[in-house]
N, C-alpha and C. Protein backbone atom coordinates (compact mmCIF):
# COMPACT_ATOMS: atom_id res chain seq x y z
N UNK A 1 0.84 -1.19 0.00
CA UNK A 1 0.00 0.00 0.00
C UNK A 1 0.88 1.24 0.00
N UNK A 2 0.47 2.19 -0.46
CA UNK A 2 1.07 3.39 -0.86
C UNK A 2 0.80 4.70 0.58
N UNK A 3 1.46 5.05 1.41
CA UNK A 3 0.94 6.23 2.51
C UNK A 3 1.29 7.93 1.83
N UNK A 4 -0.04 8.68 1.85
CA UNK A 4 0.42 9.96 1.72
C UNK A 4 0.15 9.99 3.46
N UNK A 5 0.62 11.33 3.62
CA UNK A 5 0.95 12.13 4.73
C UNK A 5 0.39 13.51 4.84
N UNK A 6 -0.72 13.68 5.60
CA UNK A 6 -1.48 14.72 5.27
C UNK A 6 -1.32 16.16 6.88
N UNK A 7 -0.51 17.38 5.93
CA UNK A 7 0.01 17.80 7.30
C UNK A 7 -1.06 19.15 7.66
N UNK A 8 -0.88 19.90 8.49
CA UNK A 8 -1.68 20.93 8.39
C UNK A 8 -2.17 21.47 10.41
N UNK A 9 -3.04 22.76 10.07
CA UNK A 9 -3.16 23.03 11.74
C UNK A 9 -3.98 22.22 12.27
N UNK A 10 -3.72 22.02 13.81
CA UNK A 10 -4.58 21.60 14.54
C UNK A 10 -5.21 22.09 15.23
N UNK A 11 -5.70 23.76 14.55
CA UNK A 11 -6.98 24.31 15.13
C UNK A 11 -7.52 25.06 14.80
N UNK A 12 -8.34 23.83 13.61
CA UNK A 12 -9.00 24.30 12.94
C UNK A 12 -10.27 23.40 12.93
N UNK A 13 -11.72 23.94 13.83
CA UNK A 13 -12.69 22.87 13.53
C UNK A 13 -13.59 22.39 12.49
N UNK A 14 -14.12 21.27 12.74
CA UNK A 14 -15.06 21.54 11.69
C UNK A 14 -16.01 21.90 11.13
N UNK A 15 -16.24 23.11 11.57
CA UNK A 15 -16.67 24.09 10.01
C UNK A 15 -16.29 24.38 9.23
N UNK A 16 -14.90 24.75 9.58
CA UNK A 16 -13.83 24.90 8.79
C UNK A 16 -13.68 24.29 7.18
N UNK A 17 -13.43 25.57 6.56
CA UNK A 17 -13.36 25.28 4.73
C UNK A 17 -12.14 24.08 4.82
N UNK A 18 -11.15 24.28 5.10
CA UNK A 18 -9.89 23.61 4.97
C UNK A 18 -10.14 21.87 6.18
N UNK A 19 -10.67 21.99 7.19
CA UNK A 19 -11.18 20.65 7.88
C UNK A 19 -11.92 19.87 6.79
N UNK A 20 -13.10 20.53 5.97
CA UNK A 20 -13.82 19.83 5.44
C UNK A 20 -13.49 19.38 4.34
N UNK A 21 -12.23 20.17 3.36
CA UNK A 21 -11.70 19.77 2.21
C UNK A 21 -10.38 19.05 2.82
N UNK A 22 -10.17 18.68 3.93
CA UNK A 22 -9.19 17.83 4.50
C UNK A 22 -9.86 16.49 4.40
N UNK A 23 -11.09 16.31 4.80
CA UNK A 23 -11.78 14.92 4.90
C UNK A 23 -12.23 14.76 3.61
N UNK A 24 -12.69 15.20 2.81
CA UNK A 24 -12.66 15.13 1.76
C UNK A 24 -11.77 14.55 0.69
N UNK A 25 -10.62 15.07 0.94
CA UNK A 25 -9.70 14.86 -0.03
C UNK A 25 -9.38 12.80 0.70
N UNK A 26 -8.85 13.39 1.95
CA UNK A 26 -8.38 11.88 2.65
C UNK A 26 -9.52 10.90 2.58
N UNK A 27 -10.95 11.09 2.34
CA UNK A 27 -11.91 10.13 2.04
C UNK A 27 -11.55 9.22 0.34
N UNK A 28 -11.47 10.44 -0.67
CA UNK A 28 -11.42 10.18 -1.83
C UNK A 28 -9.86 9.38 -1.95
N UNK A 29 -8.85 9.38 -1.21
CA UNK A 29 -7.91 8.86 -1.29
C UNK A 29 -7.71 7.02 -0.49
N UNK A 30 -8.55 6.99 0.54
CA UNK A 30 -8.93 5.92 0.71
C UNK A 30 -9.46 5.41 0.19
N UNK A 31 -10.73 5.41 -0.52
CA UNK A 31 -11.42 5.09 -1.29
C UNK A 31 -10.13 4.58 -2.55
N UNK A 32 -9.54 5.49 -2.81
CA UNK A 32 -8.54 4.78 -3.98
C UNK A 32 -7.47 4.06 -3.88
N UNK A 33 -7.57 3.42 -2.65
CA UNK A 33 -6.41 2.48 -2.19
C UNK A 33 -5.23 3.18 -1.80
N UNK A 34 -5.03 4.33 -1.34
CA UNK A 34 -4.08 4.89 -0.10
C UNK A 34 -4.12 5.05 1.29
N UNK A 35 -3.46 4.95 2.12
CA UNK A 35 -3.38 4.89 3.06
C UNK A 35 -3.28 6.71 4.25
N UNK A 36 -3.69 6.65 4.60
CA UNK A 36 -3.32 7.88 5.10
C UNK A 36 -2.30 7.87 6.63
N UNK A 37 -1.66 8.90 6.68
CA UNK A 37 -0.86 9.22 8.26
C UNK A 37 -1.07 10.74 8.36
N UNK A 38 -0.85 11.37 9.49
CA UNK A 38 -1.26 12.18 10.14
C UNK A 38 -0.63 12.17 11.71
N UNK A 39 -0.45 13.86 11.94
CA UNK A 39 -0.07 13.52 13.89
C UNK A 39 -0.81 13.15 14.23
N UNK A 40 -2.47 12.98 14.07
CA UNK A 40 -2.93 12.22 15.26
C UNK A 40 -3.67 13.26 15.99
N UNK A 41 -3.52 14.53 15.70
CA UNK A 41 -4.24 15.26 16.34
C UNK A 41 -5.81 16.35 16.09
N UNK A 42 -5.93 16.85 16.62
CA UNK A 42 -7.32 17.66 15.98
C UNK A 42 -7.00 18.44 14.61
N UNK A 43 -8.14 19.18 14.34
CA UNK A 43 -7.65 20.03 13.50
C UNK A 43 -7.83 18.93 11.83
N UNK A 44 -6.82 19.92 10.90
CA UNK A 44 -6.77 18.94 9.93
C UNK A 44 -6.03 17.64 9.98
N UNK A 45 -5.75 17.31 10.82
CA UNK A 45 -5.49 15.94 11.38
C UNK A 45 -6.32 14.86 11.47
N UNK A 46 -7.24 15.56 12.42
CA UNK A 46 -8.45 14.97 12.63
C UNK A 46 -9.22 14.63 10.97
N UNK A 47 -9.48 15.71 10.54
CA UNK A 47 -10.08 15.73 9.61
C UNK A 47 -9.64 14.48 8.35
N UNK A 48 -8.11 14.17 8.21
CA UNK A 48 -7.87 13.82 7.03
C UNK A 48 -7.97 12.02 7.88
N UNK A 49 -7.88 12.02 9.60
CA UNK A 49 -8.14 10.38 9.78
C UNK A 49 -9.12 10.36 9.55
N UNK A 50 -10.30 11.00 9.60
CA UNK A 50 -11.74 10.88 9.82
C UNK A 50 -12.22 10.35 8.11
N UNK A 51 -11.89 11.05 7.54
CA UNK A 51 -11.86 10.78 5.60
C UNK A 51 -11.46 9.34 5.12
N UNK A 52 -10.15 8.56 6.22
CA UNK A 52 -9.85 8.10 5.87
C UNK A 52 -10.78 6.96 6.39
N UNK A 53 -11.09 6.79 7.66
CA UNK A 53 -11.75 5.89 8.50
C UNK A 53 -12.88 5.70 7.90
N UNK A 54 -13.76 6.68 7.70
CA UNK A 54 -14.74 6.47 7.18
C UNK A 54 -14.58 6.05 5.67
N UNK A 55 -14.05 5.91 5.09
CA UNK A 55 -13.86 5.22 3.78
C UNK A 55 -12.99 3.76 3.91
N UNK A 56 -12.93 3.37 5.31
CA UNK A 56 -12.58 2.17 5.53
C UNK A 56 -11.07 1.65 5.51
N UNK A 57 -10.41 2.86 5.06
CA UNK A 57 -8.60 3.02 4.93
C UNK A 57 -8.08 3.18 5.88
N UNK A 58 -6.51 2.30 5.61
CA UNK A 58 -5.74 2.60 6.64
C UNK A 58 -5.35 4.38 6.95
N UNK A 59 -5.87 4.80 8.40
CA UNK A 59 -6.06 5.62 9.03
C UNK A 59 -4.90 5.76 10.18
N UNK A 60 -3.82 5.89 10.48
CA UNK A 60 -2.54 6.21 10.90
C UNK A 60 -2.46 7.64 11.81
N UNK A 61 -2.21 7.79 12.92
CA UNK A 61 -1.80 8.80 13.71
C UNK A 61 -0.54 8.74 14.47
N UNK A 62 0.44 9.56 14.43
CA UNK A 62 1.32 9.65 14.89
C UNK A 62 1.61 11.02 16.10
N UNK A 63 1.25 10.27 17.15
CA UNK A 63 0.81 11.55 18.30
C UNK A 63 2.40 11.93 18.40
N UNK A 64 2.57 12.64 19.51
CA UNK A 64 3.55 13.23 19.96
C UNK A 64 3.33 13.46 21.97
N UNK A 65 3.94 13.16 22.45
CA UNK A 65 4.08 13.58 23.87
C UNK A 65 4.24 15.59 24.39
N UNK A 66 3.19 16.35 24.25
CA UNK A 66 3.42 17.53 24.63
C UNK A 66 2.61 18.12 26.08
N UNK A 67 2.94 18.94 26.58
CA UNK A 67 2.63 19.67 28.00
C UNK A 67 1.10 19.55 27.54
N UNK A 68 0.80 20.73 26.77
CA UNK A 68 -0.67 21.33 27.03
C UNK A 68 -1.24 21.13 25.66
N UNK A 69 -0.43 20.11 25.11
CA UNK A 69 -1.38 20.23 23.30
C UNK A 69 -2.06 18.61 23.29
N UNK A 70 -1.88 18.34 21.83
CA UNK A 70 -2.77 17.66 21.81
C UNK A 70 -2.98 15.63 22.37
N UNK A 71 -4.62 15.72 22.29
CA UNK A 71 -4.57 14.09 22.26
C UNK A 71 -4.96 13.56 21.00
N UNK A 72 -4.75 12.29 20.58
CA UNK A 72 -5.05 11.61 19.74
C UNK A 72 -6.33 11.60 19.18
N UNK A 73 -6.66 11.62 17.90
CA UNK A 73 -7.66 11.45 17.50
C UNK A 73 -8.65 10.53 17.60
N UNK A 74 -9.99 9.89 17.73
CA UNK A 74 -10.66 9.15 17.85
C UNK A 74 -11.08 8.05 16.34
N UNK A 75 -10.24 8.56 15.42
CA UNK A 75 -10.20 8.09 13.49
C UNK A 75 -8.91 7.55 13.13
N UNK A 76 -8.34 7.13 14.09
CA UNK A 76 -7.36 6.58 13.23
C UNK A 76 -7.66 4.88 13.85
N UNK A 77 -6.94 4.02 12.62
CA UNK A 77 -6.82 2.65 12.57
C UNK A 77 -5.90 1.92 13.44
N UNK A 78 -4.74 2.97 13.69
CA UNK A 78 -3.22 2.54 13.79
C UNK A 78 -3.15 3.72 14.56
N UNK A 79 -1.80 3.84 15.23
CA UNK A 79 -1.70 4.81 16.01
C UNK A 79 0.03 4.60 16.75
N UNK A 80 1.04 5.63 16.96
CA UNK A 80 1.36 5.69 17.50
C UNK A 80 2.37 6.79 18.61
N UNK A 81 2.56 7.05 19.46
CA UNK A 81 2.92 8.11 20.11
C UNK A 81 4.52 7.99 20.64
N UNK A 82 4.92 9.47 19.92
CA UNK A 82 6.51 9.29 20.54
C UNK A 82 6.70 10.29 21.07
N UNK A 83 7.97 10.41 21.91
CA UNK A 83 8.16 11.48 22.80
C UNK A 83 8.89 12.79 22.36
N UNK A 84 8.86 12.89 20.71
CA UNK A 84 9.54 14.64 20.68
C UNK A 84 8.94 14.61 19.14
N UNK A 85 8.84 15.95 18.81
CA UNK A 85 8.79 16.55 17.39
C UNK A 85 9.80 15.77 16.39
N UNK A 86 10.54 15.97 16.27
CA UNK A 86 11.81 15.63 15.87
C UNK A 86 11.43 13.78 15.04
N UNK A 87 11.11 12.78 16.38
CA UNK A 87 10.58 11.72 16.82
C UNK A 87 9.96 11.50 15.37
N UNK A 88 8.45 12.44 16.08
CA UNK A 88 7.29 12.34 14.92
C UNK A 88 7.60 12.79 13.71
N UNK A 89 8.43 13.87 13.47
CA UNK A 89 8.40 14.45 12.37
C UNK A 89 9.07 12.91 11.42
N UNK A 90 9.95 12.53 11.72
CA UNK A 90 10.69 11.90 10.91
C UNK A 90 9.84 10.01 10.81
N UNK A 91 8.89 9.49 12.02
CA UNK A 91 7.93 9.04 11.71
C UNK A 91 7.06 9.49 10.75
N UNK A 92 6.58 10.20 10.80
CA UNK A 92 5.53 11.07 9.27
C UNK A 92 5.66 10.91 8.25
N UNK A 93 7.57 10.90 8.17
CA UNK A 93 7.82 11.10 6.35
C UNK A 93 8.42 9.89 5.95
N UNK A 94 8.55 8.88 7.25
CA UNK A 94 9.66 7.82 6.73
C UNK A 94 8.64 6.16 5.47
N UNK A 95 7.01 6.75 5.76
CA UNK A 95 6.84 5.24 4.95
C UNK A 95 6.25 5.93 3.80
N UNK A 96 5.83 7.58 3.97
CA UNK A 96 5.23 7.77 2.87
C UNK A 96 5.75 8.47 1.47
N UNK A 97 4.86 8.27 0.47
CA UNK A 97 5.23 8.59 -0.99
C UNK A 97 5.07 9.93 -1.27
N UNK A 98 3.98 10.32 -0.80
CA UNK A 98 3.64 11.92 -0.84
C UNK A 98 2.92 12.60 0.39
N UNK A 99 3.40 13.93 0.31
CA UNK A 99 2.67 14.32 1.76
C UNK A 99 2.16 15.68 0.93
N UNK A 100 0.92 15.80 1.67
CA UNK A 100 -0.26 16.95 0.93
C UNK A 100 -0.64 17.91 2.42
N UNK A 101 -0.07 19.31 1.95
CA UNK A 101 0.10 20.55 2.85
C UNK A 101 -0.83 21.45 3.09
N UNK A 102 -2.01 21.58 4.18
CA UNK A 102 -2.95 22.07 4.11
C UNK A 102 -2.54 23.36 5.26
N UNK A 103 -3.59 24.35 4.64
CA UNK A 103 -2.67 25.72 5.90
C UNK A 103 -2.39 25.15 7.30
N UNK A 104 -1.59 25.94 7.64
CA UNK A 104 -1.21 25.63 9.19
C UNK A 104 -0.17 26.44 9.63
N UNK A 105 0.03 26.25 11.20
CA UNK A 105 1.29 27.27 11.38
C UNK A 105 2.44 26.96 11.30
N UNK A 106 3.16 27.17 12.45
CA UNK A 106 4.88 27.24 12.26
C UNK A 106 4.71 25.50 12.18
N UNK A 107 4.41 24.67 12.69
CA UNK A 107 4.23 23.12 12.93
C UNK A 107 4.50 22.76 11.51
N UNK A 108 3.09 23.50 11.25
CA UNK A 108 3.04 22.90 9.46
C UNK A 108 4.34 22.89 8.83
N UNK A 109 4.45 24.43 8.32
CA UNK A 109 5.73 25.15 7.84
C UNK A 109 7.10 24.28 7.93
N UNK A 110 7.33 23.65 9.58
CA UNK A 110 8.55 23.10 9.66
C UNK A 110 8.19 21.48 8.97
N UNK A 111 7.53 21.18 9.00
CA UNK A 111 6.95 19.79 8.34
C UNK A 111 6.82 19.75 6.92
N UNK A 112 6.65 21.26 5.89
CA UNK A 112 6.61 21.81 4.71
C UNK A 112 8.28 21.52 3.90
N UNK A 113 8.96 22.07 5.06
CA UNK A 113 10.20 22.65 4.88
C UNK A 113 11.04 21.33 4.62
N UNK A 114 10.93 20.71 5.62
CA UNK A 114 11.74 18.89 5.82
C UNK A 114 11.12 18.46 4.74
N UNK A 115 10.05 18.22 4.23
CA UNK A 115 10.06 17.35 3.09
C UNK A 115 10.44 17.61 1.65
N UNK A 116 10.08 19.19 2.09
CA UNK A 116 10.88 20.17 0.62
C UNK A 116 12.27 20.10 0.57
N UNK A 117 13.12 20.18 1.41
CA UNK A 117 14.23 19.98 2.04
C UNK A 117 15.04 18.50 1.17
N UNK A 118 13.92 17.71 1.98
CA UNK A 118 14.56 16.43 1.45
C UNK A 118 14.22 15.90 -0.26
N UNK A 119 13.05 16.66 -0.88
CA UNK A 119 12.87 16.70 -2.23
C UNK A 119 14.59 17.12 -3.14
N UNK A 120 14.61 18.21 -2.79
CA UNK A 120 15.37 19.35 -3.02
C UNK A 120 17.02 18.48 -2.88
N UNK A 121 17.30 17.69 -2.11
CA UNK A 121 18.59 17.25 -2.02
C UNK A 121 18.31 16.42 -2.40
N UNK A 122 17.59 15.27 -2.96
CA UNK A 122 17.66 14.05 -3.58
C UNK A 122 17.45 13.17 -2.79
N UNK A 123 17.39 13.08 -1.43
CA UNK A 123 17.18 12.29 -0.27
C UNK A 123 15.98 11.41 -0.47
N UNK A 124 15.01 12.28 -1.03
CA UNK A 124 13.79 10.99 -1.28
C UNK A 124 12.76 11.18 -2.25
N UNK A 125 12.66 11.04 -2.97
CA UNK A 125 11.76 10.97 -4.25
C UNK A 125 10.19 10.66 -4.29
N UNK A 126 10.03 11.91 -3.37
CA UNK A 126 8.20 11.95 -3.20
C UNK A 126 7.99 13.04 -3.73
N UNK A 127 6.21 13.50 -3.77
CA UNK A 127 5.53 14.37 -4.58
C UNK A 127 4.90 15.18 -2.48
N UNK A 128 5.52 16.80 -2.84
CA UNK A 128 5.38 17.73 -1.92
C UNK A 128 3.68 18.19 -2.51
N UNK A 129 2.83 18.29 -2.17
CA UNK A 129 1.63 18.86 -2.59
C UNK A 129 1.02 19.74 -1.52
N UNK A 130 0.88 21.36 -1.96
CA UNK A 130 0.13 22.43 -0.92
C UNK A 130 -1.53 22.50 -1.44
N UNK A 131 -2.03 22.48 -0.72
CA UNK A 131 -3.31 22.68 -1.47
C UNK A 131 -3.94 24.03 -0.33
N UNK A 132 -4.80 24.87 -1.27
CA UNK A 132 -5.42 25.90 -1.25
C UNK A 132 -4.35 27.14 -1.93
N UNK A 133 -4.18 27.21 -2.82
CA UNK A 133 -2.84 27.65 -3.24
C UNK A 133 -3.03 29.49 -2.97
N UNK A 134 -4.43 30.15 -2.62
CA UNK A 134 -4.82 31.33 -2.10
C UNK A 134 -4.21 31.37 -1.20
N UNK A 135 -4.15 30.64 -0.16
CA UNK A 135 -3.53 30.89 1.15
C UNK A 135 -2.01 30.46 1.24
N UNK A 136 -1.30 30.04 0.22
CA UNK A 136 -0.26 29.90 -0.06
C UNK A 136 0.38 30.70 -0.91
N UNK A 137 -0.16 31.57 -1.66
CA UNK A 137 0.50 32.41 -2.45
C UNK A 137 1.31 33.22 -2.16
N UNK A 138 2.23 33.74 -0.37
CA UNK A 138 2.70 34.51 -0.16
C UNK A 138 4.18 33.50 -0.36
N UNK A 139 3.84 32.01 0.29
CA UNK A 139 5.13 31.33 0.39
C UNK A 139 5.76 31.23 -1.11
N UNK A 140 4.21 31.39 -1.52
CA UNK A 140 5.10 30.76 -3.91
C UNK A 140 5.99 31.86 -4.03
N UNK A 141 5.33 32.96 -3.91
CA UNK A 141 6.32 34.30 -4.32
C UNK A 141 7.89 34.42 -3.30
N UNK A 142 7.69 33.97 -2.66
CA UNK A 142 8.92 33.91 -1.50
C UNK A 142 9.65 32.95 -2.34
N UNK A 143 9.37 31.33 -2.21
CA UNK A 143 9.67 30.64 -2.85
C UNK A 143 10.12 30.54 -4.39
N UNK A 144 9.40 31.23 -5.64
CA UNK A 144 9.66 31.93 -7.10
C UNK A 144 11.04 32.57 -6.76
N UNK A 145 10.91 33.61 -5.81
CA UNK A 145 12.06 34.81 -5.86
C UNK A 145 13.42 33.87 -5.54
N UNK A 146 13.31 32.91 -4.56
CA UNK A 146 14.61 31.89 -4.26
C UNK A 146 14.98 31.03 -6.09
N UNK A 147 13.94 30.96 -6.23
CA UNK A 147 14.24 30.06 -7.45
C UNK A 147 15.15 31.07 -8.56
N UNK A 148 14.36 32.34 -8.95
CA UNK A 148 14.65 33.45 -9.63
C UNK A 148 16.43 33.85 -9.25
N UNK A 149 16.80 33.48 -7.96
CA UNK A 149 17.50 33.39 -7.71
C UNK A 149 18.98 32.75 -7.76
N UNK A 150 18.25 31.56 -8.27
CA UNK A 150 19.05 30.43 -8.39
C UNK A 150 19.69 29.31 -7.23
N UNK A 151 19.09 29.86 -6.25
CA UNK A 151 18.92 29.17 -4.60
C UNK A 151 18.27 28.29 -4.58
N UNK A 152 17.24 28.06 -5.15
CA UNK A 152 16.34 26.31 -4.90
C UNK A 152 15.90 26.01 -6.40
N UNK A 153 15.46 24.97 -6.49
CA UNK A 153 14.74 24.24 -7.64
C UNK A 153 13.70 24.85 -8.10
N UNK A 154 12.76 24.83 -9.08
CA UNK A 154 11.43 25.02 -8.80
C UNK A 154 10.59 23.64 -8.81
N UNK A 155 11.04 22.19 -9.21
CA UNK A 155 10.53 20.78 -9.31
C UNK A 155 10.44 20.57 -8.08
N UNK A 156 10.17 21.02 -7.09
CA UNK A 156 10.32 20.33 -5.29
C UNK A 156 8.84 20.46 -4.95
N UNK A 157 8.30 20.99 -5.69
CA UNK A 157 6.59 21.08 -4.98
C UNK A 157 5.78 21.10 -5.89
N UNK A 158 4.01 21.08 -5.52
CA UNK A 158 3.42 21.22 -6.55
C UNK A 158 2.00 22.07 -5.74
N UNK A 159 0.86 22.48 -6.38
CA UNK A 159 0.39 23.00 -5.91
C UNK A 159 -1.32 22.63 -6.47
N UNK A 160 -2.24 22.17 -5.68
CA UNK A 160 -3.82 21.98 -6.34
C UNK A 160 -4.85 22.54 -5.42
N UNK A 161 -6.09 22.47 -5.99
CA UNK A 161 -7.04 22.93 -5.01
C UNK A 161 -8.37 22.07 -4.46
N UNK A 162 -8.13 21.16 -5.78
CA UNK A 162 -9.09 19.74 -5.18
C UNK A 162 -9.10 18.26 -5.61
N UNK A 163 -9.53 17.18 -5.65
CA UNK A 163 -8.70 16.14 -5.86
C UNK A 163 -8.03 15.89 -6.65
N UNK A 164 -9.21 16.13 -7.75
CA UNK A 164 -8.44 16.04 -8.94
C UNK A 164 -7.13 15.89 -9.47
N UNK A 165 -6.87 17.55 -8.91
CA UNK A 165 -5.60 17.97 -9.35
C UNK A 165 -4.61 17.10 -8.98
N UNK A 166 -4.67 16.67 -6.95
CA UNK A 166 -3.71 15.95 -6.35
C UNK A 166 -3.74 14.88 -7.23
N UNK A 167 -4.56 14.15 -7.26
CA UNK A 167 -4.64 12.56 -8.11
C UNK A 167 -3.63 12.50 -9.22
N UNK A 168 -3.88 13.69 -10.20
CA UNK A 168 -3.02 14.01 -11.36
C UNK A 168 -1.86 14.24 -10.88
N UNK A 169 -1.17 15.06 -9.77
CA UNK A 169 -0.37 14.99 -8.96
C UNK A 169 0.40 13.39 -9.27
N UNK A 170 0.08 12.57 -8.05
CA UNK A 170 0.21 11.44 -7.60
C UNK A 170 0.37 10.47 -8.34
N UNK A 171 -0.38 10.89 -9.84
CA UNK A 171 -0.32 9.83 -10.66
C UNK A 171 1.27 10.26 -11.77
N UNK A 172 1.81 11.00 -11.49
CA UNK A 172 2.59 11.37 -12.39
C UNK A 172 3.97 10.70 -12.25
C-alpha cells in the first residue's frame, strides 16, 4: 500500500473550509487504495483520519508527547505516540510517498520545509503537494524569488485545489 501524509493546523474545527476539504480529499484517497498518516491530532489531522476511516482506509496517527497540546484522534486505525517533534516528524515522512500541505502554522511550515528539504537534495523521491494555493500564495512568491535566484529548484513542490488535481499529482 502506498501512505500519503497529510500535514496541516490543529486548530481548525469543523466548520472549517480547509477541515472539510481535508476529509474530503483523505476520504477520496482511501477510497482509492491509499493509506493515510497524520499527527494524530485535531484540527486537519483529525479531519484527514476521519476521511480516511470512514472510507474504511488505513487511518494512521502519529501523536507526539506535549505539555498542554494535543490528544489523539478518535479516526485513526493505527496509532502511534513518541516522545519529541523531531521523533514524529521523521515518523511522518519515513513510509510515505507523498505528503499533501494544508494551511497551518509554524508546525506545518517546519513539516513543509523537511520534506521540501529532502525533495530538493535528492534524499527521497516523493511528490510535496500544498493545497489551497490562495492561502499559499505569499510562500510561492517567496519561494519563485529563491528560485529566480538560483537558490532552490522550482521541481520540489506542486500546488492543487481539489482532488483532482492531487490525483493528477500522484499519478505522475
Amino acid at each position: 500500500m502506498k501512505y500519503v501524509t497529510i500535514f496541516g493546523s490543529a486548530r481548525l474545527d469543523a466548520s472549517s473550509e480547509h477541515y472539510q476539504k481535508a476529509y474530503k480529499i483523505a476520504k477520496a484517497l482511501a477510497a482509492t487504495g491509499y493509506g493515510v498518516i497524520t499527527g494524530g491530532g485535531g484540527g486537519i489531522m483529525e479531519a484527514a483520519n476521519r476521511g480516511a476511516f470512514e472510507a474504511r482506509g488505513d487511518s494512521i496517527g502519529i501523536n507526539v508527547i506535549l505539555p498542554n497540546e494535543q490528544q489523539l484522534n478518535s479516526y485513526c486505525t493505527k496509532s502511534q505516540t513518541l516522545n519529541s517533534l523531531s521523533e514524529r516528524k521523521n515518523a511522518l515522512i519515513k513510509d510515505s510517498f507523498a505528503f499533501i500541505i494544508f494551511p497551518g502554522g509554524f508546525g506545518t511550515l517546519d513539516e513543509a520545509f523537511e520534506v521540501i528539504t529532502l525533495a530538493q537534495a535528492r534524499l527521497r523521491d516523493h511528490k510535496v503537494i500544498f493545497v489551497q494555493r490562495d492561502f499559499w500564495a505569499p510562500l510561492f512568491n517567496f519561494l519563485d524569488n529563491l528560485v529566480n535566484l538560483g537558490l532552490v529548484n522550482k521541481n520540489s513542490y506542486y500546488s492543487a485545489d481539489n482532488i483532482d488535481e492531487i490525483m493528477d499529482i500522484l499519478l505522475l
